[in-house]
PDB file of N, CA and C in Angstrom:
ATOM      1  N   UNK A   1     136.033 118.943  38.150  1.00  0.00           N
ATOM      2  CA  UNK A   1     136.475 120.333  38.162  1.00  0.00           C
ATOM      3  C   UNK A   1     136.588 120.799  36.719  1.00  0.00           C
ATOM      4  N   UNK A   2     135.724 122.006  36.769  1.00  0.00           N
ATOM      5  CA  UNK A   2     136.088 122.318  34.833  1.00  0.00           C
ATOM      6  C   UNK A   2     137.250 123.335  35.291  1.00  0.00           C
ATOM      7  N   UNK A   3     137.382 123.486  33.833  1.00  0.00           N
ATOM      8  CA  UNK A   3     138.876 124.545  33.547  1.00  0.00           C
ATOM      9  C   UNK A   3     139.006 125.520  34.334  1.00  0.00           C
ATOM     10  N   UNK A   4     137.429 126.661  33.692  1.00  0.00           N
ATOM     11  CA  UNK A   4     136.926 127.447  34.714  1.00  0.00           C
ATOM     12  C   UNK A   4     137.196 127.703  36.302  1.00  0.00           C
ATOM     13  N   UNK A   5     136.961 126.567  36.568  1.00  0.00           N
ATOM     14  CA  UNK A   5     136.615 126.515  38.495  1.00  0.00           C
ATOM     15  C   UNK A   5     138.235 126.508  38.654  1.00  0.00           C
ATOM     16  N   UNK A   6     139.021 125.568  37.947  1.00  0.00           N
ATOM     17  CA  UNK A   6     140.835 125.867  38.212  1.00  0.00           C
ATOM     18  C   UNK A   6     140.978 127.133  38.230  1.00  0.00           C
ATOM     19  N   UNK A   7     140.896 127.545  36.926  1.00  0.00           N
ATOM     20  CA  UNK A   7     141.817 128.847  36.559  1.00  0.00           C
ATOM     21  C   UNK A   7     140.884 130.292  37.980  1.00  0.00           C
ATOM     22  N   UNK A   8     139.782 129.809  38.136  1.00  0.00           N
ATOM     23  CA  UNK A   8     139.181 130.976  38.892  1.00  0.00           C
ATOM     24  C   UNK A   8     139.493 130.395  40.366  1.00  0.00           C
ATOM     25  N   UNK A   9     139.797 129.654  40.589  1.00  0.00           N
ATOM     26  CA  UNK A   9     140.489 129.275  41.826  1.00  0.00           C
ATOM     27  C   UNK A   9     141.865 129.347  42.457  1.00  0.00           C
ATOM     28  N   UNK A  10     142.932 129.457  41.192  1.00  0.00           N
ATOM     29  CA  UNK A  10     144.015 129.946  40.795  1.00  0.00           C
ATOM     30  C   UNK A  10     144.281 131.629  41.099  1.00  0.00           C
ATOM     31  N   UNK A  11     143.458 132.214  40.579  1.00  0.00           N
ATOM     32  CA  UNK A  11     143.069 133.573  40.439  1.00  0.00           C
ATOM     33  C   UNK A  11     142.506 134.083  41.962  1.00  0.00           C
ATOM     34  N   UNK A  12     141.962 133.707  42.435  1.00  0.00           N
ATOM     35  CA  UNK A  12     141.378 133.900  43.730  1.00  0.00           C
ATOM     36  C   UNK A  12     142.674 133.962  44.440  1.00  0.00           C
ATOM     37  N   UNK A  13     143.041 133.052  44.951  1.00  0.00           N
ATOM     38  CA  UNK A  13     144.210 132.884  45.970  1.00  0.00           C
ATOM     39  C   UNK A  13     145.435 133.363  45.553  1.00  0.00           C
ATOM     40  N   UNK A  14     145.691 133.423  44.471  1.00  0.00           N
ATOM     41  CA  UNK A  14     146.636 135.062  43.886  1.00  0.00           C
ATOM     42  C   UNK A  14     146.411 136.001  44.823  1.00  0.00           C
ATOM     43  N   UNK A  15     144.964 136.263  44.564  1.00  0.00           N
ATOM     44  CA  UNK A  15     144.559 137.655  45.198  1.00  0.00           C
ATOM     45  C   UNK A  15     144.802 137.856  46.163  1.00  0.00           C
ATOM     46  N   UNK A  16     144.305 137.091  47.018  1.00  0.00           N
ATOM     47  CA  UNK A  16     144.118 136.649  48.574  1.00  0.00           C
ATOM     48  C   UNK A  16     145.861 136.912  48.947  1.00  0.00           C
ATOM     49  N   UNK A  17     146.486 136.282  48.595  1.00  0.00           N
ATOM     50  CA  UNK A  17     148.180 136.245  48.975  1.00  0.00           C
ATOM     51  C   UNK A  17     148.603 137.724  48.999  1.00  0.00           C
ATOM     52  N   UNK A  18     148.051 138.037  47.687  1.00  0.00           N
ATOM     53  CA  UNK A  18     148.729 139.753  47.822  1.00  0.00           C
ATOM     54  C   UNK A  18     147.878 140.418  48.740  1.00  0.00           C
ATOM     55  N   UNK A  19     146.664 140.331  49.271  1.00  0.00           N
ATOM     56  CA  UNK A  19     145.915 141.146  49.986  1.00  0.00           C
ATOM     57  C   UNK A  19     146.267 140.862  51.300  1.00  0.00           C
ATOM     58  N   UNK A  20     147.031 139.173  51.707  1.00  0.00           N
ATOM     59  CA  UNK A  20     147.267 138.966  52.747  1.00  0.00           C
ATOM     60  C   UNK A  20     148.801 139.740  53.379  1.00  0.00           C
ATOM     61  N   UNK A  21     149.621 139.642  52.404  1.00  0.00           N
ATOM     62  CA  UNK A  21     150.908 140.153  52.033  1.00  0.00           C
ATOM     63  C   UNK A  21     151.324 141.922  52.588  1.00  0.00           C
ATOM     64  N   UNK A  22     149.610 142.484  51.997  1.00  0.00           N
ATOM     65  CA  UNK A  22     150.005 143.999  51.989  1.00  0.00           C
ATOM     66  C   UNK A  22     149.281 143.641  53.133  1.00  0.00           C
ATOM     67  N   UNK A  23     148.226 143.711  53.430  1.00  0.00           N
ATOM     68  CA  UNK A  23     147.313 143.885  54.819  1.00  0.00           C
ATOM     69  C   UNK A  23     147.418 143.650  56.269  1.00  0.00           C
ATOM     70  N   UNK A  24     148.456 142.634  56.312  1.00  0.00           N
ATOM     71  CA  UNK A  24     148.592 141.978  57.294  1.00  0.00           C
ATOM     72  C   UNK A  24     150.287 141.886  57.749  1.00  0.00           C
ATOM     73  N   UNK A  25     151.035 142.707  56.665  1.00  0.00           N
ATOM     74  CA  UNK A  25     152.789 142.687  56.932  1.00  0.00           C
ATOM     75  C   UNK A  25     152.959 141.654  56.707  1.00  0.00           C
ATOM     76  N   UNK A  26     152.584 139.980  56.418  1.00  0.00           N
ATOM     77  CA  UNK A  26     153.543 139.203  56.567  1.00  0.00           C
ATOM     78  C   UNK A  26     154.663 139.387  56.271  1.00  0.00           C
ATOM     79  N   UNK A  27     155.605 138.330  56.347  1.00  0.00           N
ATOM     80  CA  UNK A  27     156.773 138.311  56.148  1.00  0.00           C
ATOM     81  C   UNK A  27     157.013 137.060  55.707  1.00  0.00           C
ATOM     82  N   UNK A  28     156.620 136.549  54.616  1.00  0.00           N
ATOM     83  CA  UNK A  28     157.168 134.893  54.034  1.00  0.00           C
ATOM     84  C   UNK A  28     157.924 134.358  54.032  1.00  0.00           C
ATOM     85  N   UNK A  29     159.540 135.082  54.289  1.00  0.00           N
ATOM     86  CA  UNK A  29     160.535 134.435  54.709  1.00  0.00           C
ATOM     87  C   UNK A  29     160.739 133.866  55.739  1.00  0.00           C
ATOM     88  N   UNK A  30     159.983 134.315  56.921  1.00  0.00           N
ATOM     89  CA  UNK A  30     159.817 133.706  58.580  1.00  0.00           C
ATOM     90  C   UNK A  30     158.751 132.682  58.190  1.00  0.00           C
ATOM     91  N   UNK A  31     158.284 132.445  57.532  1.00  0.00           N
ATOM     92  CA  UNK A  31     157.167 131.264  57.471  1.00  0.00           C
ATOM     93  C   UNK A  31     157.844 130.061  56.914  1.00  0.00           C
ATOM     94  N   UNK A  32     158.135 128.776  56.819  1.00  0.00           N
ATOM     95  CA  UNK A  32     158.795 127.900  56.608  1.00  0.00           C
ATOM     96  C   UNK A  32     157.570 126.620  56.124  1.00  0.00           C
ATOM     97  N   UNK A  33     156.485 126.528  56.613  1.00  0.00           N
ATOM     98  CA  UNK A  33     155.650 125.181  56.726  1.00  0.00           C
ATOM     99  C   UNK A  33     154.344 125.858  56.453  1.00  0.00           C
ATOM    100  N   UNK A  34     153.325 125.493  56.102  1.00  0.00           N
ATOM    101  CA  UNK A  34     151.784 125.990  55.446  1.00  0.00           C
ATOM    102  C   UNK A  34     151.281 124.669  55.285  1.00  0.00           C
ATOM    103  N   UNK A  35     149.849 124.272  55.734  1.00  0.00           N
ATOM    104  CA  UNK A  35     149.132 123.039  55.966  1.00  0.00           C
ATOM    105  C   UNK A  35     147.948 123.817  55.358  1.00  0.00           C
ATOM    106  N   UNK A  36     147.224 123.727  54.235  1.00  0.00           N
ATOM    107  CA  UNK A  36     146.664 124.320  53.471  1.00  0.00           C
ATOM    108  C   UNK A  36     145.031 122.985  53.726  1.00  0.00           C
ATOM    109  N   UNK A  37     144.363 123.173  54.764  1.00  0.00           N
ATOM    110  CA  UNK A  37     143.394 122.059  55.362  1.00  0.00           C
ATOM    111  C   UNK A  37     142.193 121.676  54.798  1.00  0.00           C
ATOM    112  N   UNK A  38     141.843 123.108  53.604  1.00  0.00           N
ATOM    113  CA  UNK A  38     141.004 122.695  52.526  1.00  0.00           C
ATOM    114  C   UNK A  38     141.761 122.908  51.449  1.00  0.00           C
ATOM    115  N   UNK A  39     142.261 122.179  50.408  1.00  0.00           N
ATOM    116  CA  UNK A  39     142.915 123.006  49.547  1.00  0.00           C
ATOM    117  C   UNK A  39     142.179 122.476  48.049  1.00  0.00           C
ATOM    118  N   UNK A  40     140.935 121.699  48.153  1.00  0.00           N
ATOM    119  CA  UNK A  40     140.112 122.236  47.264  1.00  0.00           C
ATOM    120  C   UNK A  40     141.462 121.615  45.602  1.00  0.00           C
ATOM    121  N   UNK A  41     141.730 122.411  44.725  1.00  0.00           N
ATOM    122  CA  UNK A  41     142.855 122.255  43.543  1.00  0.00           C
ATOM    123  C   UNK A  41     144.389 122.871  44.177  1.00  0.00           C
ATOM    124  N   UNK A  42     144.105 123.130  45.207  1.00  0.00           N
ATOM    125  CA  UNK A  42     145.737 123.315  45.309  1.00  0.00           C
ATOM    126  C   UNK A  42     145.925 125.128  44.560  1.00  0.00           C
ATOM    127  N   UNK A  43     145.354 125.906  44.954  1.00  0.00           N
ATOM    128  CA  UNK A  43     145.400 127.162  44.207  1.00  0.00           C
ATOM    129  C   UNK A  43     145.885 128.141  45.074  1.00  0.00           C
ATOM    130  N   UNK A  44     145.928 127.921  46.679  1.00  0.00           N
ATOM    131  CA  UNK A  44     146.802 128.378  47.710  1.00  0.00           C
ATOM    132  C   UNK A  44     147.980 128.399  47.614  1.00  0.00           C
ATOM    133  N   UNK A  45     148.572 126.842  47.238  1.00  0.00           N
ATOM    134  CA  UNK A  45     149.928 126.471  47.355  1.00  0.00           C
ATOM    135  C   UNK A  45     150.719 126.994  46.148  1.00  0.00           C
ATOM    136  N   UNK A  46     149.600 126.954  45.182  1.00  0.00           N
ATOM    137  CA  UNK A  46     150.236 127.967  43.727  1.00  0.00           C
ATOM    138  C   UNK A  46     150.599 129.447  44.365  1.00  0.00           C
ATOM    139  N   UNK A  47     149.920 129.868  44.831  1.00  0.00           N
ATOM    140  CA  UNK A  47     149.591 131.261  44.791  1.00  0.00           C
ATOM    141  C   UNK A  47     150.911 131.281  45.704  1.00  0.00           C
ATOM    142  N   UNK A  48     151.779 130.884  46.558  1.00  0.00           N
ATOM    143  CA  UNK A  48     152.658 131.098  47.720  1.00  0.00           C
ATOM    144  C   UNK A  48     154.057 129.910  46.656  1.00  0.00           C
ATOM    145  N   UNK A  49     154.076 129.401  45.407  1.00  0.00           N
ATOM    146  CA  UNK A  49     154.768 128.816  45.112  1.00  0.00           C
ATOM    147  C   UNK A  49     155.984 129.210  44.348  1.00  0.00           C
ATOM    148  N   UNK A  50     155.940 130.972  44.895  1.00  0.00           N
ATOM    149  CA  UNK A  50     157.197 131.768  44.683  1.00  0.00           C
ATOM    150  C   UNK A  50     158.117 132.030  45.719  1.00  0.00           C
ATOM    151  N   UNK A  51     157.411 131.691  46.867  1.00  0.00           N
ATOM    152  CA  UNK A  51     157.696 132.374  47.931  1.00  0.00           C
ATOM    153  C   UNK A  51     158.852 131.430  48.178  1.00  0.00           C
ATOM    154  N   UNK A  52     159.988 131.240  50.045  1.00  0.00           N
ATOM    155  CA  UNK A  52     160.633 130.169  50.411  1.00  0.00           C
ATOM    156  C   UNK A  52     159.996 129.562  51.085  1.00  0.00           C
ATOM    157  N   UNK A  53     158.754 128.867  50.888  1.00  0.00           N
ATOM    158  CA  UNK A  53     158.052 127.814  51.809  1.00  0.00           C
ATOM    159  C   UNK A  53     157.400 126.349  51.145  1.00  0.00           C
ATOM    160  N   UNK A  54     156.926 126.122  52.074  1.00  0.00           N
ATOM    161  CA  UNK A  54     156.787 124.538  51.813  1.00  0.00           C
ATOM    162  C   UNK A  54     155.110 124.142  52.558  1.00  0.00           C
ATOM    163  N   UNK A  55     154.285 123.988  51.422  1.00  0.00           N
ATOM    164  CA  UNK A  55     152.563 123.562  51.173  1.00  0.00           C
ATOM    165  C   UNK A  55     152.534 122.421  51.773  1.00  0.00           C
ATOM    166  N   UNK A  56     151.648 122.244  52.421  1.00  0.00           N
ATOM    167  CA  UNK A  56     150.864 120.449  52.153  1.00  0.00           C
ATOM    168  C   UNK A  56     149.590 120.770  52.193  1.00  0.00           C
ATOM    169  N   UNK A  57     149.137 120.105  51.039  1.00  0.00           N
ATOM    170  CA  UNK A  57     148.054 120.582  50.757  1.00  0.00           C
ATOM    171  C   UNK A  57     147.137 118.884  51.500  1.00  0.00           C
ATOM    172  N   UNK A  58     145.316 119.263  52.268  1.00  0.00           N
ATOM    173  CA  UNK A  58     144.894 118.352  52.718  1.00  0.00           C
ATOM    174  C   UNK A  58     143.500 118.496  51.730  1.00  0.00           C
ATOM    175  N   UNK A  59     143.041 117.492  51.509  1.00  0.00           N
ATOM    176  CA  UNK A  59     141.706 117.354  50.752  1.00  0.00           C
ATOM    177  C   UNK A  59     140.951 116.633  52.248  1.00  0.00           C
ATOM    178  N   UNK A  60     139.638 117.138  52.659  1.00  0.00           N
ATOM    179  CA  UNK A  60     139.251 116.657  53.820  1.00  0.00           C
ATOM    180  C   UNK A  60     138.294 115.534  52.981  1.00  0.00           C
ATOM    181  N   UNK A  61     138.062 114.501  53.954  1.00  0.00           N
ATOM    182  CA  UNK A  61     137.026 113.576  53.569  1.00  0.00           C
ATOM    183  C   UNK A  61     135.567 113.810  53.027  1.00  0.00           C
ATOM    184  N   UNK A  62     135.233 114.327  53.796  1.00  0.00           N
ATOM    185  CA  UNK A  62     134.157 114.948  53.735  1.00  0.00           C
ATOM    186  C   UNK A  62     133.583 115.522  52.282  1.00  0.00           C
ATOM    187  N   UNK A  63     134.614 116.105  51.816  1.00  0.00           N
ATOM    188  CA  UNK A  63     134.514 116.936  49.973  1.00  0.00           C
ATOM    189  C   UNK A  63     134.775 115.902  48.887  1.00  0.00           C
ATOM    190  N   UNK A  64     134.600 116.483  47.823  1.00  0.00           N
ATOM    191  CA  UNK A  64     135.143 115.769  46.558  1.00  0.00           C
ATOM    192  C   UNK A  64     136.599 115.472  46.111  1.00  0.00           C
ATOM    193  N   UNK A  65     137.259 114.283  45.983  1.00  0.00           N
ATOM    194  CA  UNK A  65     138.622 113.676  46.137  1.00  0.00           C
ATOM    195  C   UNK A  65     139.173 115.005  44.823  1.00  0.00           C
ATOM    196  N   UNK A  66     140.079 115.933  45.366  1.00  0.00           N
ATOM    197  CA  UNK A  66     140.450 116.814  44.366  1.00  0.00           C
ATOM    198  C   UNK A  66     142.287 116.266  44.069  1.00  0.00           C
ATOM    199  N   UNK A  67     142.656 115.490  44.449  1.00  0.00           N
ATOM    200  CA  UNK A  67     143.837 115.236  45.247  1.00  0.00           C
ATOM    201  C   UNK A  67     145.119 114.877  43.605  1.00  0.00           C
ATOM    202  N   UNK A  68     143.635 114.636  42.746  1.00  0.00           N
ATOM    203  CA  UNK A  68     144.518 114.756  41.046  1.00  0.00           C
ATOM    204  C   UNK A  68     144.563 115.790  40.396  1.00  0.00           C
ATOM    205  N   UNK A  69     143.544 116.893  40.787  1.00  0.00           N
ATOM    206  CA  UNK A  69     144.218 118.446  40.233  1.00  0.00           C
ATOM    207  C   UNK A  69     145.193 118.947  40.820  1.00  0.00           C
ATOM    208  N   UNK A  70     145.472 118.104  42.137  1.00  0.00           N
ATOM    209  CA  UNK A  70     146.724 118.961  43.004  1.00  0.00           C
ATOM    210  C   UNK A  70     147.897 117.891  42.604  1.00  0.00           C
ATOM    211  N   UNK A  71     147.939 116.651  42.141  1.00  0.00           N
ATOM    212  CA  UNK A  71     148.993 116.238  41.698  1.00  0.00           C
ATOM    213  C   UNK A  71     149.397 116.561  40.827  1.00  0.00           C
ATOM    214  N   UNK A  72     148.790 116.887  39.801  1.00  0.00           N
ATOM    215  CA  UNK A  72     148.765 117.293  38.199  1.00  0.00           C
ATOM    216  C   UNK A  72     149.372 118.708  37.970  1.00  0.00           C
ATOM    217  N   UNK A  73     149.115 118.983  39.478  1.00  0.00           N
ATOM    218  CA  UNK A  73     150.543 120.725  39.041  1.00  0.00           C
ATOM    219  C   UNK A  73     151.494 120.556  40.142  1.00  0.00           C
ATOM    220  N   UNK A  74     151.756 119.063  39.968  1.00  0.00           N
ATOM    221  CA  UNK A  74     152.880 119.100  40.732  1.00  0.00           C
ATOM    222  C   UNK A  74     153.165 119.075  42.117  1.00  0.00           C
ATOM    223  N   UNK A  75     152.463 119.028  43.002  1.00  0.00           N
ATOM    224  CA  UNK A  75     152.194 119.280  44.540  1.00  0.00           C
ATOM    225  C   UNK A  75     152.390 118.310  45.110  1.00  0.00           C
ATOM    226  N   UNK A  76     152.085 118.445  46.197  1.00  0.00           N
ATOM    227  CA  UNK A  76     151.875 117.238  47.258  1.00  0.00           C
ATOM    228  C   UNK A  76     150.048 117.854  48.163  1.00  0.00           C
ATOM    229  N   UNK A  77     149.900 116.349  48.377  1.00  0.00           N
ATOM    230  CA  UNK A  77     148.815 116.227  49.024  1.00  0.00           C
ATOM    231  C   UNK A  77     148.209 114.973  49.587  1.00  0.00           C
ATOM    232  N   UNK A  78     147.272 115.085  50.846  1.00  0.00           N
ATOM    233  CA  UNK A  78     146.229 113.610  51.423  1.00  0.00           C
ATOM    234  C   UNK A  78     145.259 113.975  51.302  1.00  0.00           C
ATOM    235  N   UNK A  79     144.736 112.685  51.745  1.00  0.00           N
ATOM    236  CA  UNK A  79     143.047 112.977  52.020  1.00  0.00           C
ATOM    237  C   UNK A  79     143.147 112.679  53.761  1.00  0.00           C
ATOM    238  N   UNK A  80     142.015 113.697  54.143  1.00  0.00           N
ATOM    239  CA  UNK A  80     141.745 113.739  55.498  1.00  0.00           C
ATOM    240  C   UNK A  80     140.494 113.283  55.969  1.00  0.00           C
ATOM    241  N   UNK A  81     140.330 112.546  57.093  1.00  0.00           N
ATOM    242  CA  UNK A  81     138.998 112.373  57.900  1.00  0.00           C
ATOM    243  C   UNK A  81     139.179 113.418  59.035  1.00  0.00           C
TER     244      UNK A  81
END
């Protein structure tokens, strides 16, 4: 993963949160648990890591083991078959 692909992956799911946020009403305080099933660097669980909830982030088998950019900011995460 270069810097790049973090920080623009970071940036993405920012977006996504606020677009999900206004578009859709959530309400993040009723949400408690998030299973994030590709999570790729973990840029979901950033993006919601203001909120009161709780990530698990899954790296599926299938992809490239990302499971040390998502430790490396701190997260939690597996690998999945």
């Amino acid at each position: 993963i270069t810097s790049d692909m973090f920080r623009l992956n970071t940036m993405f799911w920012q977006e996504q949160v606020a677009q999900y946020e206004q578009l859709m009403g959530i309400n993040f305080t009723e949400i408690r648990n998030v299973m994030d099933m590709n999570a790729y660097c973990g840029g979901f669980a950033v993006a919601l890591s203001k909120r009161p909830l709780w990530v698990m982030n899954v790296v599926p088998a299938s992809m490239n083991n990302t499971l040390a950019a998502i430790y490396d900011r701190g997260l939690i995460g597996s690998f999945h078959d």
